[in-house]
PDB file of N, CA and C in Angstrom:
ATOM      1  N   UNK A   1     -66.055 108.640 -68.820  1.00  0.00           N
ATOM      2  CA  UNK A   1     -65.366 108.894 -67.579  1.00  0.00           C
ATOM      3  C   UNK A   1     -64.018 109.540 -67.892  1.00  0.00           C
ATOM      4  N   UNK A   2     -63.609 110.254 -67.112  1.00  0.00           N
ATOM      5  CA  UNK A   2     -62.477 111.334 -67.481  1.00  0.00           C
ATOM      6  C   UNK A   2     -61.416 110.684 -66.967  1.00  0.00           C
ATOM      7  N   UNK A   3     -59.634 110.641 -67.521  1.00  0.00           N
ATOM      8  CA  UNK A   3     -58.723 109.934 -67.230  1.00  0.00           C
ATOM      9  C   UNK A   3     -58.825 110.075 -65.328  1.00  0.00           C
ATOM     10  N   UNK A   4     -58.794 111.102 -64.774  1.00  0.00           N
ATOM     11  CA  UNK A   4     -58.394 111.544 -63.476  1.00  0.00           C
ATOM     12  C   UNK A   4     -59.436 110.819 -62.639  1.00  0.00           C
ATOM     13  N   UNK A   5     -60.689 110.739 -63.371  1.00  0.00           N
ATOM     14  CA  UNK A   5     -61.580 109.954 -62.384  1.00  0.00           C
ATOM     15  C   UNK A   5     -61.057 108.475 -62.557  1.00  0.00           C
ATOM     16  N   UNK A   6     -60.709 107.481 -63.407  1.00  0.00           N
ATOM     17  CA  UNK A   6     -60.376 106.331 -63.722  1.00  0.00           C
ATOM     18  C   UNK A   6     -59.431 106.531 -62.797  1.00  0.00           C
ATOM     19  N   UNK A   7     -58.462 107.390 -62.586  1.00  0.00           N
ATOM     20  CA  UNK A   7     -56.975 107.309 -61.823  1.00  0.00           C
ATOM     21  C   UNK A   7     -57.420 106.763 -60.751  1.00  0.00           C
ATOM     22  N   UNK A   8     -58.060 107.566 -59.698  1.00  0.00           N
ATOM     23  CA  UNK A   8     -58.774 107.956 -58.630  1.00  0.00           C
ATOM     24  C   UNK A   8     -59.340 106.292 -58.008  1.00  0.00           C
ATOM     25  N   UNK A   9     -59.967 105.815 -59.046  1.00  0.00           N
ATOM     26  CA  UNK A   9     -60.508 104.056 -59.054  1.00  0.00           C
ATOM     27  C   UNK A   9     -59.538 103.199 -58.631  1.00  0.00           C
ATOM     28  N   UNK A  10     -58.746 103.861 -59.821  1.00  0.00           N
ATOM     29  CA  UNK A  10     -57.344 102.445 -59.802  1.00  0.00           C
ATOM     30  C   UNK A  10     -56.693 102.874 -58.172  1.00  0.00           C
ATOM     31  N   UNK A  11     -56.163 103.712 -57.978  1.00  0.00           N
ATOM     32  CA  UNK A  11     -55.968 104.397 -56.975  1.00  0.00           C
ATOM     33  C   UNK A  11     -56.170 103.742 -55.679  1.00  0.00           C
ATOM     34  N   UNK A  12     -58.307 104.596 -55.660  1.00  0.00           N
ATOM     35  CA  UNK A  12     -59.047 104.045 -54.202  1.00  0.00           C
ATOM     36  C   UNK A  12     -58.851 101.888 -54.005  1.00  0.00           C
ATOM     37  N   UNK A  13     -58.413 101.052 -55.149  1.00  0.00           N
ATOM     38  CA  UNK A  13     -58.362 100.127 -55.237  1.00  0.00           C
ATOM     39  C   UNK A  13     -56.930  99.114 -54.820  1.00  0.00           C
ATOM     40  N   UNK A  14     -55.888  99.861 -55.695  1.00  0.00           N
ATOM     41  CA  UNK A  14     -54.932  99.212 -55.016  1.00  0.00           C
ATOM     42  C   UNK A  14     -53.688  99.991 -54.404  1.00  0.00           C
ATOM     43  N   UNK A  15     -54.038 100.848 -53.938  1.00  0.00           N
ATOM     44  CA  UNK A  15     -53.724 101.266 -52.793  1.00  0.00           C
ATOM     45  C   UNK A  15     -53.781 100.724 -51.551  1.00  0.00           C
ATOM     46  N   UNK A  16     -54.491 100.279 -51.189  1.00  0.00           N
ATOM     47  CA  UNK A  16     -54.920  99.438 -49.930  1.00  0.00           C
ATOM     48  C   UNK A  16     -54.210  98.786 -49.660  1.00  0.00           C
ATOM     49  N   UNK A  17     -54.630  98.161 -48.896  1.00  0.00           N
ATOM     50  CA  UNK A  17     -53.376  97.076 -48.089  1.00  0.00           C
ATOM     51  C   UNK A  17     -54.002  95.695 -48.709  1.00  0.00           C
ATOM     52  N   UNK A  18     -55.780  95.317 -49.055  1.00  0.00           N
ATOM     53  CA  UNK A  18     -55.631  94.414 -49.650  1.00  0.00           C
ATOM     54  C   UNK A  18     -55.712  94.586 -51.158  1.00  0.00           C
ATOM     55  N   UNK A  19     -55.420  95.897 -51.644  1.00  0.00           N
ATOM     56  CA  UNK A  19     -55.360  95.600 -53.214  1.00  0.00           C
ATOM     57  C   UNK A  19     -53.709  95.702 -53.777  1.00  0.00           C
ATOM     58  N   UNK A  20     -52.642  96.137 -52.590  1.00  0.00           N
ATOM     59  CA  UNK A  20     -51.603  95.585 -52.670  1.00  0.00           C
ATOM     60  C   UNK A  20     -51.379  93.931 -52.714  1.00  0.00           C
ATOM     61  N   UNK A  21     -51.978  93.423 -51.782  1.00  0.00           N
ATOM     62  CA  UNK A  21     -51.822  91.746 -51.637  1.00  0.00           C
ATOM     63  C   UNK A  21     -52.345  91.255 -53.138  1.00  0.00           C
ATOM     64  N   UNK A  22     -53.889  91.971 -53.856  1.00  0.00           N
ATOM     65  CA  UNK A  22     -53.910  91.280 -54.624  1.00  0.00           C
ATOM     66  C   UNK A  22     -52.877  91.575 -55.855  1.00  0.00           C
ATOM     67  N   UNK A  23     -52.347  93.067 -55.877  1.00  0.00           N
ATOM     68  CA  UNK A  23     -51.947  93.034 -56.811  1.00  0.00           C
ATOM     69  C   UNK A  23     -50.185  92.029 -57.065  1.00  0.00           C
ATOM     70  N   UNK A  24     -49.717  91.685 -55.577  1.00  0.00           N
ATOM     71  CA  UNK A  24     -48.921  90.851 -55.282  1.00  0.00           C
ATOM     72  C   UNK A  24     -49.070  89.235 -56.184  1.00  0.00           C
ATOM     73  N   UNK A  25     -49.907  89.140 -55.718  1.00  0.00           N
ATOM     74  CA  UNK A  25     -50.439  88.099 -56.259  1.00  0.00           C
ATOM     75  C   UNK A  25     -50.608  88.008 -57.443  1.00  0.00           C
ATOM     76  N   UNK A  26     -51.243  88.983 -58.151  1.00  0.00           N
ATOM     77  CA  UNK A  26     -51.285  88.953 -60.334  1.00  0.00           C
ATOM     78  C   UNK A  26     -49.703  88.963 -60.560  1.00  0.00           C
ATOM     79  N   UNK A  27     -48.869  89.513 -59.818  1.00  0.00           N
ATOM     80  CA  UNK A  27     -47.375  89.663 -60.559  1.00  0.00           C
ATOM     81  C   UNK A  27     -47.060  88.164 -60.051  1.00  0.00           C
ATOM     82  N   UNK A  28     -47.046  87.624 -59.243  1.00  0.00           N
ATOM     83  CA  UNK A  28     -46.748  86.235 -59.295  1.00  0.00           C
ATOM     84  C   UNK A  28     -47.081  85.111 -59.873  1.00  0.00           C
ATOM     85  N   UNK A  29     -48.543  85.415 -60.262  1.00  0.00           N
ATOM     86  CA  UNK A  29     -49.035  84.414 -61.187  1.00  0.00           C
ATOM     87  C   UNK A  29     -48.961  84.784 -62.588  1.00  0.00           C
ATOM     88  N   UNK A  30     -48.742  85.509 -62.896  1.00  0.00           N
ATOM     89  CA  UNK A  30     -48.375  86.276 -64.454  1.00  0.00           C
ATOM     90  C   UNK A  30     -47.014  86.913 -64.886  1.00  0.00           C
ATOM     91  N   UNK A  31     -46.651  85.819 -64.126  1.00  0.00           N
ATOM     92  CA  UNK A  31     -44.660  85.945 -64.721  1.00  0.00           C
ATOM     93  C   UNK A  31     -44.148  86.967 -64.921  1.00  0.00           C
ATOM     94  N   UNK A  32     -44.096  87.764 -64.382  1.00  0.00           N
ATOM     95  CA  UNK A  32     -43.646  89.222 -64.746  1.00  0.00           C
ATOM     96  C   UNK A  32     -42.047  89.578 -65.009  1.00  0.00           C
ATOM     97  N   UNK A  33     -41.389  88.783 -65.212  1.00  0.00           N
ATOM     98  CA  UNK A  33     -40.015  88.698 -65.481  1.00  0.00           C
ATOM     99  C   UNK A  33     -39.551  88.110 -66.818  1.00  0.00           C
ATOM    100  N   UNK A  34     -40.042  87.180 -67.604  1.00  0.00           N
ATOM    101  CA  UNK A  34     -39.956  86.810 -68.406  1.00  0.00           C
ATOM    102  C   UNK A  34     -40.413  86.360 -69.471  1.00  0.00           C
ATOM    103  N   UNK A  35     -40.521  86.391 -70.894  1.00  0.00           N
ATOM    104  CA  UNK A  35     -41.065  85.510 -71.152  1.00  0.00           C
ATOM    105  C   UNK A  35     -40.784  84.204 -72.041  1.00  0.00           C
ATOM    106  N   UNK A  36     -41.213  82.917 -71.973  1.00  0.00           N
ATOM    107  CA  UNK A  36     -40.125  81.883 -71.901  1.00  0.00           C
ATOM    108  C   UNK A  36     -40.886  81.245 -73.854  1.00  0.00           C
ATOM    109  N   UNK A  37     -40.336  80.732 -74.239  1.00  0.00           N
ATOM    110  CA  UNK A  37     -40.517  80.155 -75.575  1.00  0.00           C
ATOM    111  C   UNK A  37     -40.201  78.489 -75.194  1.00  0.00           C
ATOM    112  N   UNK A  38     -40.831  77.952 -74.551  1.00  0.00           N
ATOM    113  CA  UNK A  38     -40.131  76.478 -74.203  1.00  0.00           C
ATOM    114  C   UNK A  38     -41.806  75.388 -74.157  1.00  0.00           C
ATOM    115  N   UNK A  39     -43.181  76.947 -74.143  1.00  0.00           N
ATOM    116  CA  UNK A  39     -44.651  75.924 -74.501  1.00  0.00           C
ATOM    117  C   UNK A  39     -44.560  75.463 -76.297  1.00  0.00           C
ATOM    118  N   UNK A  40     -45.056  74.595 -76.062  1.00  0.00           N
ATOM    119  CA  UNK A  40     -45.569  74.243 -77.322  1.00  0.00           C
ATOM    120  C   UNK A  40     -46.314  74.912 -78.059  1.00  0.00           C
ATOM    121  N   UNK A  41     -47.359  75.562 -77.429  1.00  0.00           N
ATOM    122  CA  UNK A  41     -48.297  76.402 -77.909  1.00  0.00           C
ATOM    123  C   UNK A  41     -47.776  78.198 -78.284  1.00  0.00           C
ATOM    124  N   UNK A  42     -47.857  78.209 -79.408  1.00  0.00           N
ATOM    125  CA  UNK A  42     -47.538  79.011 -80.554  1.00  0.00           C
ATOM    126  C   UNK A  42     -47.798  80.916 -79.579  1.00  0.00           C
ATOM    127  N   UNK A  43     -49.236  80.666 -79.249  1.00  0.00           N
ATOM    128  CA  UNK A  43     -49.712  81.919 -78.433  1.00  0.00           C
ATOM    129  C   UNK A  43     -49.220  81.921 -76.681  1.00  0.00           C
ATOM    130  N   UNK A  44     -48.525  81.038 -76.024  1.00  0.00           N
ATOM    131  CA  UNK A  44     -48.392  81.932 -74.994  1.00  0.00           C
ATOM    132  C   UNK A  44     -47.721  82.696 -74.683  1.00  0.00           C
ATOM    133  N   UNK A  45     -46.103  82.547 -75.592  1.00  0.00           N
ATOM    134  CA  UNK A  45     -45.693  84.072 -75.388  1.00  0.00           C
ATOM    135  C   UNK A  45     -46.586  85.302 -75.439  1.00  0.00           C
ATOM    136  N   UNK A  46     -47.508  85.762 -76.111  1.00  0.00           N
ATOM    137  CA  UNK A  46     -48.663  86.584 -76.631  1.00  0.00           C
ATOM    138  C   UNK A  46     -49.197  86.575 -75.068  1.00  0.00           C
ATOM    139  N   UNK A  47     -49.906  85.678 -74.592  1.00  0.00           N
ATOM    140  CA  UNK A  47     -50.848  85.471 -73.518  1.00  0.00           C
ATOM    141  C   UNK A  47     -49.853  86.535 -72.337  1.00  0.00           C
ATOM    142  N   UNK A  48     -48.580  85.620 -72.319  1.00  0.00           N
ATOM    143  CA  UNK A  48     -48.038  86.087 -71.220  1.00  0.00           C
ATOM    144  C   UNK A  48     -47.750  87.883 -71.304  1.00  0.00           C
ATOM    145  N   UNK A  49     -47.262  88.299 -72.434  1.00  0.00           N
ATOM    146  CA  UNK A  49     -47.511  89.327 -72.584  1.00  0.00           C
ATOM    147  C   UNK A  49     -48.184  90.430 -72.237  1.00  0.00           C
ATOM    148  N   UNK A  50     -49.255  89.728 -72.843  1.00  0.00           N
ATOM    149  CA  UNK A  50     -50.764  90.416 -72.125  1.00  0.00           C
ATOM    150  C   UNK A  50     -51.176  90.661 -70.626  1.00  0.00           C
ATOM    151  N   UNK A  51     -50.672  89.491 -69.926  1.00  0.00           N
ATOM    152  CA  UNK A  51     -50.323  89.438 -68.707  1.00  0.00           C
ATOM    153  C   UNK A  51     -49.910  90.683 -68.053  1.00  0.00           C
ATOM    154  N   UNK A  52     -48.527  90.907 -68.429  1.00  0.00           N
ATOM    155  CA  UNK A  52     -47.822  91.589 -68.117  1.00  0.00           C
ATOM    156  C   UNK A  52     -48.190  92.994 -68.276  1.00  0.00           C
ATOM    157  N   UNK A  53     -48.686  93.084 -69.580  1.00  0.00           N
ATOM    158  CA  UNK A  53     -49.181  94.718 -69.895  1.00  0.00           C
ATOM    159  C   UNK A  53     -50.654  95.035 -68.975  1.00  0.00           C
ATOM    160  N   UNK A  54     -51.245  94.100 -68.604  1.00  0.00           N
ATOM    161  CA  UNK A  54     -52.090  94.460 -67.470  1.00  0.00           C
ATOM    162  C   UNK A  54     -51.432  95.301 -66.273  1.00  0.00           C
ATOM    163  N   UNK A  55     -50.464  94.229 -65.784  1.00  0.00           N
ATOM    164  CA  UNK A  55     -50.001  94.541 -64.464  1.00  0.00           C
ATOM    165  C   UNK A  55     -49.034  95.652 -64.767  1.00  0.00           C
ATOM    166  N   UNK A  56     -48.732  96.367 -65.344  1.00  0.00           N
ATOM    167  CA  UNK A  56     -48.068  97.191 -65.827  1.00  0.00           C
ATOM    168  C   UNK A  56     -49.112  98.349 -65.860  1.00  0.00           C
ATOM    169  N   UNK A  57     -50.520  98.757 -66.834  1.00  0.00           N
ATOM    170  CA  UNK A  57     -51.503  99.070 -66.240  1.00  0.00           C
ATOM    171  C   UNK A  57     -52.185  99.598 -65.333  1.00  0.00           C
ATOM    172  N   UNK A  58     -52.408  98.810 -64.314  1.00  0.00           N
ATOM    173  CA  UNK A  58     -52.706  99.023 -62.717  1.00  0.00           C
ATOM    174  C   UNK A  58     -51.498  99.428 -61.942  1.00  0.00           C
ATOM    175  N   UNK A  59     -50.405  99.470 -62.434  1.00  0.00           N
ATOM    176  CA  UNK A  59     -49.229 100.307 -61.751  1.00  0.00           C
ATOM    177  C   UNK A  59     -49.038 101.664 -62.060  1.00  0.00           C
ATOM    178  N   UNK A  60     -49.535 101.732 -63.381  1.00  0.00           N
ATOM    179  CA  UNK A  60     -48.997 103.479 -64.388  1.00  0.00           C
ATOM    180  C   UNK A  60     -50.318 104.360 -63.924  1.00  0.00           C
ATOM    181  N   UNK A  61     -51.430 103.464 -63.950  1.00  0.00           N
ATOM    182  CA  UNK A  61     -52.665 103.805 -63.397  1.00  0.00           C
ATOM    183  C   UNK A  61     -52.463 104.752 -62.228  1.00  0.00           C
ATOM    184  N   UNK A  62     -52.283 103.770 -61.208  1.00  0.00           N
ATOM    185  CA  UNK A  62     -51.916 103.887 -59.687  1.00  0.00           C
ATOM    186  C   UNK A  62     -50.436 105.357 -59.578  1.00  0.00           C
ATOM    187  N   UNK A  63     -49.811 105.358 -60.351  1.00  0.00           N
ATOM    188  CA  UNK A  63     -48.920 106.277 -60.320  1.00  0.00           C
ATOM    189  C   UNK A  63     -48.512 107.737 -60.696  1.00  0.00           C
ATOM    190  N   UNK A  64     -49.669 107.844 -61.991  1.00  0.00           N
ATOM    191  CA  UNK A  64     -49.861 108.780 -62.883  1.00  0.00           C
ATOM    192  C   UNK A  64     -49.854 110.044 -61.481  1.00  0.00           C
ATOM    193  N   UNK A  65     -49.036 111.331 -62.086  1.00  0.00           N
ATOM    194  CA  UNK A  65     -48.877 112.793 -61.301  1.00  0.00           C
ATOM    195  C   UNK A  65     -50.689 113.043 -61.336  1.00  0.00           C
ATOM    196  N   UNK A  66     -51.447 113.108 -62.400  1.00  0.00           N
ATOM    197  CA  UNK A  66     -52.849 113.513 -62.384  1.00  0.00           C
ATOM    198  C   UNK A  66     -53.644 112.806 -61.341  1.00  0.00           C
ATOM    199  N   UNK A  67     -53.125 111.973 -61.050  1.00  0.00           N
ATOM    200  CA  UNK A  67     -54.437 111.463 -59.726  1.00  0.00           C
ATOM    201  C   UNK A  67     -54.490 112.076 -58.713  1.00  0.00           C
ATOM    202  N   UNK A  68     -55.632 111.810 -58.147  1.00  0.00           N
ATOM    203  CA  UNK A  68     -55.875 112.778 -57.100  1.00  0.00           C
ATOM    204  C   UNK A  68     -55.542 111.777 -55.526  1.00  0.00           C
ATOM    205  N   UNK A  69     -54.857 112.220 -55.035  1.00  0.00           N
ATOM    206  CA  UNK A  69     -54.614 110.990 -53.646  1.00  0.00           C
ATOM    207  C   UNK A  69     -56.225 110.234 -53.091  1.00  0.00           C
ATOM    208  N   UNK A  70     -56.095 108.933 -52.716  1.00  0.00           N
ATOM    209  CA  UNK A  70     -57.453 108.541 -52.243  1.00  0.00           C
ATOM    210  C   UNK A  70     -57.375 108.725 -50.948  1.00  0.00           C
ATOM    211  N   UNK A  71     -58.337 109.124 -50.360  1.00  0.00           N
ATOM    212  CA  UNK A  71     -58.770 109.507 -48.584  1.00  0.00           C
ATOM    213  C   UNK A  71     -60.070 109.800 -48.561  1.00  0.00           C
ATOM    214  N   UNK A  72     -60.376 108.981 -47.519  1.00  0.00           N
ATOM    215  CA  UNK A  72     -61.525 108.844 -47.099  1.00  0.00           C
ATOM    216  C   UNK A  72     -62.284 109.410 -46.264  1.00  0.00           C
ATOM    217  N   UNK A  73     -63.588 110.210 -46.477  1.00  0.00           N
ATOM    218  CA  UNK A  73     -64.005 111.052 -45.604  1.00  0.00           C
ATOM    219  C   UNK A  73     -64.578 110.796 -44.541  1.00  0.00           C
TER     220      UNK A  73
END
């Protein structure tokens, strides 16, 4: 699949009014502000990370000049 068609996906997806809400929702549950060293567990800085570079992702996705606007015929 060619970058512009992937765009186009991410795009026809959260663009919307409910793939805004969801994407509302991943930045709230995936800490997108920080990340804290205070678990015990060795990997969640890492985890949270990962987190973040998702939602980061579906934004650069969604933004890239090469996409083609979504509209519906």
């Amino acid at each position: 699949m060619k970058q512009s068609e992937l765009q186009q996906h991410y795009k026809r997806i959260f663009e919307t009014e409910s793939g805004q809400v969801v994407l509302a929702d991943l930045e709230r549950i995936t800490n997108t502000t920080r990340v804290t060293s205070d678990s015990p567990n060795p990997y969640a800085a890492i985890h949270i990370v990962a987190q973040q570079q998702l939602i980061r992702r579906i934004k650069n996705m969604c933004m890239l000049k090469t996409a083609v606007p979504f509209t519906e015929d």
